[in-house]
N, C-alpha and C. Protein backbone atom coordinates (compact mmCIF):
# COMPACT_ATOMS: atom_id res chain seq x y z
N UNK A 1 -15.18 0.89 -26.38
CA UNK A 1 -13.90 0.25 -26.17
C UNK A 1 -14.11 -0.96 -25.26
N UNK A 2 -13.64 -2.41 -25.52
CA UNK A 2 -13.29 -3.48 -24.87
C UNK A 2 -12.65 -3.67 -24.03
N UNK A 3 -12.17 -4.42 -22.57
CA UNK A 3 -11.12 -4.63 -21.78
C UNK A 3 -10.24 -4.59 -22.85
N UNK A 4 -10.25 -5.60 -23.92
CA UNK A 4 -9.12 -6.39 -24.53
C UNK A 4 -8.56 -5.70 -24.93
N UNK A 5 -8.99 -4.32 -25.24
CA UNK A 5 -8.38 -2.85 -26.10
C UNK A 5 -7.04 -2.58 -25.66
N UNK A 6 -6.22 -2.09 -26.50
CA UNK A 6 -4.95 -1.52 -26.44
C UNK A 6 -4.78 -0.07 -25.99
N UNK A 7 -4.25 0.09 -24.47
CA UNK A 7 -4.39 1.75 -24.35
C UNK A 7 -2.99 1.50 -23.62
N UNK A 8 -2.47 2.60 -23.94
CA UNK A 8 -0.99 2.94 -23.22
C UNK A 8 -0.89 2.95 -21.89
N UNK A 9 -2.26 3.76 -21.44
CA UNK A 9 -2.58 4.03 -19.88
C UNK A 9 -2.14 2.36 -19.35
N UNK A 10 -3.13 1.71 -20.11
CA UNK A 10 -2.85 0.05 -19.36
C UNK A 10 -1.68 -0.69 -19.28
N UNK A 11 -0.99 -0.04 -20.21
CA UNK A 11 0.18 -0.60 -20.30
C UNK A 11 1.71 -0.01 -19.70
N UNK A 12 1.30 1.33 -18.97
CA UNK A 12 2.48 1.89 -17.82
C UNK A 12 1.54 1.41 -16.88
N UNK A 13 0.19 1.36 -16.73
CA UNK A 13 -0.07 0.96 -15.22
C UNK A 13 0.64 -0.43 -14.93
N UNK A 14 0.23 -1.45 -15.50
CA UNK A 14 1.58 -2.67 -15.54
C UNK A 14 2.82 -2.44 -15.71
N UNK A 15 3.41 -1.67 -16.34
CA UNK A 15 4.56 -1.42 -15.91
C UNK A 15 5.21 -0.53 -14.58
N UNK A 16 4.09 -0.15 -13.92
CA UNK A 16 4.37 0.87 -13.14
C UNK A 16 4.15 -0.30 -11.92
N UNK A 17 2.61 -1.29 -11.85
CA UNK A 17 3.01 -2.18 -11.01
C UNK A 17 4.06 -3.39 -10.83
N UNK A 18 4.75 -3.50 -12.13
CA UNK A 18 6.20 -4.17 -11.79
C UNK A 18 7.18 -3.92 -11.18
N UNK A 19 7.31 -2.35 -10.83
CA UNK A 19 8.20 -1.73 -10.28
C UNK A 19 7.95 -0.84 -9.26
N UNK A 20 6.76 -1.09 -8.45
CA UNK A 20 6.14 -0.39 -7.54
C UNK A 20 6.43 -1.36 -6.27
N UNK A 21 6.61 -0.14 -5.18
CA UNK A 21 6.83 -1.06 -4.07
C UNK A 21 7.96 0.08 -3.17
N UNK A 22 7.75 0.12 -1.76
CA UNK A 22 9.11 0.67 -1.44
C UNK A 22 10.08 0.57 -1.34
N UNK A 23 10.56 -1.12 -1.62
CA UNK A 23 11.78 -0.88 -1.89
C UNK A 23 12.38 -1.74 -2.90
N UNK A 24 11.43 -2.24 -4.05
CA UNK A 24 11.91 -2.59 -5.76
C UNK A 24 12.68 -1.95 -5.97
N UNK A 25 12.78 -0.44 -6.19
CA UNK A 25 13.58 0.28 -7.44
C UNK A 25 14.77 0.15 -6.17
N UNK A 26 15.03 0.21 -5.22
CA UNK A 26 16.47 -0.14 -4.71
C UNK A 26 16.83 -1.79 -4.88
N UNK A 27 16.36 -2.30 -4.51
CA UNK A 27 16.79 -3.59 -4.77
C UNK A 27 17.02 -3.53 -6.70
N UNK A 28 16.37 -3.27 -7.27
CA UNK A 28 16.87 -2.82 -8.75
C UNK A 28 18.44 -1.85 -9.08
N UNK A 29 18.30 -0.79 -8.08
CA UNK A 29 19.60 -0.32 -8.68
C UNK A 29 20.92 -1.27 -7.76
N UNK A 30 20.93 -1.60 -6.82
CA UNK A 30 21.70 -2.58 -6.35
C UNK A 30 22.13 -3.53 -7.15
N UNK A 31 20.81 -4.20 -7.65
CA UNK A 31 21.31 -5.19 -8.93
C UNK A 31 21.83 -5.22 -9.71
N UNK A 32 21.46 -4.04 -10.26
CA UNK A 32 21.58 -3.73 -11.29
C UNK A 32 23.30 -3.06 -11.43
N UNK A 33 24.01 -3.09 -10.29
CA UNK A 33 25.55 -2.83 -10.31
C UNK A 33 26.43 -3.99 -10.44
N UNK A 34 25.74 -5.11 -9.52
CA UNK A 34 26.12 -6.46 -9.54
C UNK A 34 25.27 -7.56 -8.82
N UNK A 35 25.67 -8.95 -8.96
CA UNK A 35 25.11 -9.68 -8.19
C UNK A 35 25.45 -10.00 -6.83
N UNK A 36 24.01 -9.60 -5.84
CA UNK A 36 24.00 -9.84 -4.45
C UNK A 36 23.62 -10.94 -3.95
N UNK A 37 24.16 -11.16 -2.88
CA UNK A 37 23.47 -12.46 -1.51
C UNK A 37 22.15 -11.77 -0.73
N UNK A 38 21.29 -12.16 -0.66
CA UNK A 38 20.59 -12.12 0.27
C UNK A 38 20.99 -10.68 1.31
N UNK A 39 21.39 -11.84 2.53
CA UNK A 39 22.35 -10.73 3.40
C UNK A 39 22.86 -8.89 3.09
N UNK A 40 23.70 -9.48 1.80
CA UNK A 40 24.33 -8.59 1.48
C UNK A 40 23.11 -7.30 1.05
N UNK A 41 22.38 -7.66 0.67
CA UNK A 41 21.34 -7.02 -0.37
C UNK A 41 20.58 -6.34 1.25
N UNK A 42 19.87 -6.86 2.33
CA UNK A 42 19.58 -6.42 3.54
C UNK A 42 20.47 -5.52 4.21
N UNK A 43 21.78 -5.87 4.15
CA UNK A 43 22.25 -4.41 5.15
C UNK A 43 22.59 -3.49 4.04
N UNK A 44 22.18 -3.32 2.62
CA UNK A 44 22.31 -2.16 2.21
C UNK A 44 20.83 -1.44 1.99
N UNK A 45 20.20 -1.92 2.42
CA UNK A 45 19.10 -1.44 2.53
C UNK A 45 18.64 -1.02 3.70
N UNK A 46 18.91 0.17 4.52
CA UNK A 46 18.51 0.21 5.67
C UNK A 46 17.24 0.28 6.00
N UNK A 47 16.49 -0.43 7.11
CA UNK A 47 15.24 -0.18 7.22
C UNK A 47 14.16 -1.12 6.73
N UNK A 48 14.83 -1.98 5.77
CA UNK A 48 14.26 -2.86 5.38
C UNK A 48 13.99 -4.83 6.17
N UNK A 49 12.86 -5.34 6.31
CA UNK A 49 12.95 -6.37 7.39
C UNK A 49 13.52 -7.27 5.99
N UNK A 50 13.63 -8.88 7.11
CA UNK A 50 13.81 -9.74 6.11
C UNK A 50 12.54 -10.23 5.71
N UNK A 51 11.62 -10.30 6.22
CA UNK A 51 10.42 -10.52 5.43
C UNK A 51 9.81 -9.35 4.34
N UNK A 52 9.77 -8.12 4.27
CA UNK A 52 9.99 -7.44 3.00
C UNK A 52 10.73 -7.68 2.47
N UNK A 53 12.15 -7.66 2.39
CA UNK A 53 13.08 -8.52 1.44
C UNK A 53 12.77 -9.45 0.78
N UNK A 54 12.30 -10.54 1.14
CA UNK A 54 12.03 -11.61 1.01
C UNK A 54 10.71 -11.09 -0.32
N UNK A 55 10.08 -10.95 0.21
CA UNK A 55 8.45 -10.60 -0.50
C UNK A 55 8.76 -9.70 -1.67
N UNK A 56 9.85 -8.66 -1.84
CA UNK A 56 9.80 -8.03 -2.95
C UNK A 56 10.90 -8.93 -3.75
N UNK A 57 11.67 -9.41 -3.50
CA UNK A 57 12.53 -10.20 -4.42
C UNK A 57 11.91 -11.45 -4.74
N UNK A 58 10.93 -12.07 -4.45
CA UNK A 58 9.63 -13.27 -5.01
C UNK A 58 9.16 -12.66 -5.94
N UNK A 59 8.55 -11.16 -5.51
CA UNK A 59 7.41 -10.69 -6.48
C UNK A 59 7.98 -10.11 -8.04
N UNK A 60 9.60 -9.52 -7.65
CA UNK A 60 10.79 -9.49 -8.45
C UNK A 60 11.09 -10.39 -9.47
N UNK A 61 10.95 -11.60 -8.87
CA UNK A 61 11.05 -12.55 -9.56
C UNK A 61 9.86 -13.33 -10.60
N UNK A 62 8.99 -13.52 -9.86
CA UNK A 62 7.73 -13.88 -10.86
C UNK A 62 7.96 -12.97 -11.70
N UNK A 63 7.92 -11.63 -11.59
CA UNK A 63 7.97 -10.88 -12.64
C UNK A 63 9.18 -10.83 -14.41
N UNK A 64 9.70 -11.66 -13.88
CA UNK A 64 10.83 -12.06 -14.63
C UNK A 64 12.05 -10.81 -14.75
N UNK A 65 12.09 -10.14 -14.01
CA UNK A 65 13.28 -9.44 -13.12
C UNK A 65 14.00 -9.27 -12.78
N UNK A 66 14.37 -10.74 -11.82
CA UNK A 66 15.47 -10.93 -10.93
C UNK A 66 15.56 -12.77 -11.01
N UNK A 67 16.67 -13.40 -10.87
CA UNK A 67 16.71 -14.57 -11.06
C UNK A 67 17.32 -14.83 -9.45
N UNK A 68 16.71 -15.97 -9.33
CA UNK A 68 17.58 -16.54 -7.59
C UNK A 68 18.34 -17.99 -8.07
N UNK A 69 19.41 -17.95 -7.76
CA UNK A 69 20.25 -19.19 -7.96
C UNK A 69 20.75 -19.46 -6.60
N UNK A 70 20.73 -20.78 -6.41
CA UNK A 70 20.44 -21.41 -5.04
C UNK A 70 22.10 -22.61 -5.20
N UNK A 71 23.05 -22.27 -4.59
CA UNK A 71 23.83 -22.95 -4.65
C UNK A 71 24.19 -24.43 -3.82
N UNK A 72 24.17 -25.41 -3.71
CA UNK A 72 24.22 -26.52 -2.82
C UNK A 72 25.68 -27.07 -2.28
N UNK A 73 25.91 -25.38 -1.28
CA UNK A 73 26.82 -25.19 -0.04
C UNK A 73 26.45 -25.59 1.17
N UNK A 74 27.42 -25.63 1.79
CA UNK A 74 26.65 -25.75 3.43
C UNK A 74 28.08 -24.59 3.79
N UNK A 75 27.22 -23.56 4.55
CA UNK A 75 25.83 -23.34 4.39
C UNK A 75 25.24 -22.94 3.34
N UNK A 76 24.13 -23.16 3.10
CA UNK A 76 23.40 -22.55 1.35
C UNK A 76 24.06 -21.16 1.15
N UNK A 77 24.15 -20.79 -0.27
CA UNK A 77 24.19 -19.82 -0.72
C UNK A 77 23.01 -19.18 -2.11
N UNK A 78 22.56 -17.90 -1.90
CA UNK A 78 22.06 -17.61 -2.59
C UNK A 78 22.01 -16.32 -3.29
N UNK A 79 22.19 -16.46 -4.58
CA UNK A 79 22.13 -15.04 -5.45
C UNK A 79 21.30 -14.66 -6.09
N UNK A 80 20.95 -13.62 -5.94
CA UNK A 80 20.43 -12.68 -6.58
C UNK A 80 20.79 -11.87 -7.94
N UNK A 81 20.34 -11.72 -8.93
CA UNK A 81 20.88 -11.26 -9.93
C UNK A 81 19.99 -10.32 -11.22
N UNK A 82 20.21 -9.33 -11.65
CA UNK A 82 18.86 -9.05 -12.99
C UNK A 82 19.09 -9.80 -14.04
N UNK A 83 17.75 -10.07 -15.08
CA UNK A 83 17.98 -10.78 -15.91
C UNK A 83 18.06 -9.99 -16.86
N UNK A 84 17.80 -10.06 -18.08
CA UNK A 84 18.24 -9.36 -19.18
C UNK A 84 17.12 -8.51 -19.95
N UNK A 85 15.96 -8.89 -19.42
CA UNK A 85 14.74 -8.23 -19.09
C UNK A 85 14.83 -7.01 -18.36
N UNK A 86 15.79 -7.06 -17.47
CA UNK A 86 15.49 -6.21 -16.20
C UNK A 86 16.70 -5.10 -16.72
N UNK A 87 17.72 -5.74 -17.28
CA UNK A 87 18.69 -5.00 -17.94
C UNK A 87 18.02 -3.78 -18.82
N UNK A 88 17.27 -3.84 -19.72
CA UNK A 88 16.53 -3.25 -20.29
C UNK A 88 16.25 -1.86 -20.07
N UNK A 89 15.83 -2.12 -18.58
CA UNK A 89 15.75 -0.60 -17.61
C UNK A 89 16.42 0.59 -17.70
N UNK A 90 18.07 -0.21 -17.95
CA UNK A 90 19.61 0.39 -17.93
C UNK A 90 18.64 1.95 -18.39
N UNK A 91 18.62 2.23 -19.55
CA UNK A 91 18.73 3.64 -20.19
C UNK A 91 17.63 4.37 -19.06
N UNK A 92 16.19 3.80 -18.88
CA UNK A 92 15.88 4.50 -17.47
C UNK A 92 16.84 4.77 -16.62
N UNK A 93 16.89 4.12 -15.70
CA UNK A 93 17.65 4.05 -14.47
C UNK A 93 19.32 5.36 -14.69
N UNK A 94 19.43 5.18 -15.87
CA UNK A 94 20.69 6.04 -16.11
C UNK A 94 20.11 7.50 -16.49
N UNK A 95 18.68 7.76 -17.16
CA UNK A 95 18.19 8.61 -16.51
C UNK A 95 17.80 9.50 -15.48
N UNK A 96 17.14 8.21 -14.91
CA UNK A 96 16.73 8.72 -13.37
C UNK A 96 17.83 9.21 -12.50
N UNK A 97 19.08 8.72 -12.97
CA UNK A 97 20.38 9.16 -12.23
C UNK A 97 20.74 10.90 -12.59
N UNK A 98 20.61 11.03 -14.13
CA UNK A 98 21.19 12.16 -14.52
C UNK A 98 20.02 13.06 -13.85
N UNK A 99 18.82 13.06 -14.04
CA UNK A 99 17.62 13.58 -13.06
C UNK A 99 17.63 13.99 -11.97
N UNK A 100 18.07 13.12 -11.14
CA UNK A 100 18.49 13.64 -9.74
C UNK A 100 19.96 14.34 -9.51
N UNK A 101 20.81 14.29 -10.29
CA UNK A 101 21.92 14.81 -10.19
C UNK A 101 21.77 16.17 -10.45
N UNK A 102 21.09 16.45 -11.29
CA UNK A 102 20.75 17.62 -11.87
C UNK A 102 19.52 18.42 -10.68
N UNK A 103 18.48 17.72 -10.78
CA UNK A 103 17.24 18.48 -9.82
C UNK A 103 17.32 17.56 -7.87
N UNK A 104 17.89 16.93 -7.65
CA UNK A 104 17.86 16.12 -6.47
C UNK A 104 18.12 16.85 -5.16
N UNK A 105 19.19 18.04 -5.14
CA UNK A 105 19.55 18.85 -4.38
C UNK A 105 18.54 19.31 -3.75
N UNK A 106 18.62 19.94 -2.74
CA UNK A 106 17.53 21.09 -2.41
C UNK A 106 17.89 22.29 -2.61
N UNK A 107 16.53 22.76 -3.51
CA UNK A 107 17.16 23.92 -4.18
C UNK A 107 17.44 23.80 -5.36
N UNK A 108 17.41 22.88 -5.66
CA UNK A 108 17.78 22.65 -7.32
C UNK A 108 16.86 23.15 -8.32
């Protein structure tokens, strides 16, 4: 077998590093309810600095993910938003919900 080869393994490990990180999949389900500011997106994340913020919503973004639209306010404004790529997720993520609803408890 070649690098160039087609294996599934290779292809959740990339998908697994698109969405890896401690705090992607929150900044994902956040998004994924509506579009946030910056700010806004930090105090719902407790625990999180603004330089992690910062760094997972870049890396969010290269990834084609999350889109940043930069408005020319004073003071600036900026949003955050998923793209339609990221939409995609939906039937995961609505998984992962029924998942934990079901087993999330302790004790479950």
């Amino acid at each position: 077998m070649t690098a160039n080869d087609f294996t599934m393994q290779n292809e959740m490990r990339r998908a697994f590093a698109m969405l890896s990180g401690k705090w992607k999949l929150e900044i994902m389900w956040l998004l994924h309810q509506r579009v946030h500011r910056f700010g806004e997106l930090r105090k719902a994340i407790p625990g999180i600095t603004q330089h992690m913020l910062t760094a997972q919503l870049r890396e969010l973004e290269a990834d084609g993910l999350v889109t940043r639209t930069v408005f020319a306010e004073v003071p600036p404004r900026v949003d955050y938003a998923m793209t339609a790529k990221a939409y995609a997720l939906r039937p995961t993520m609505d998984a992962l919900t029924t998942w934990w609803t079901e087993h999330g408890s302790p004790g479950s």
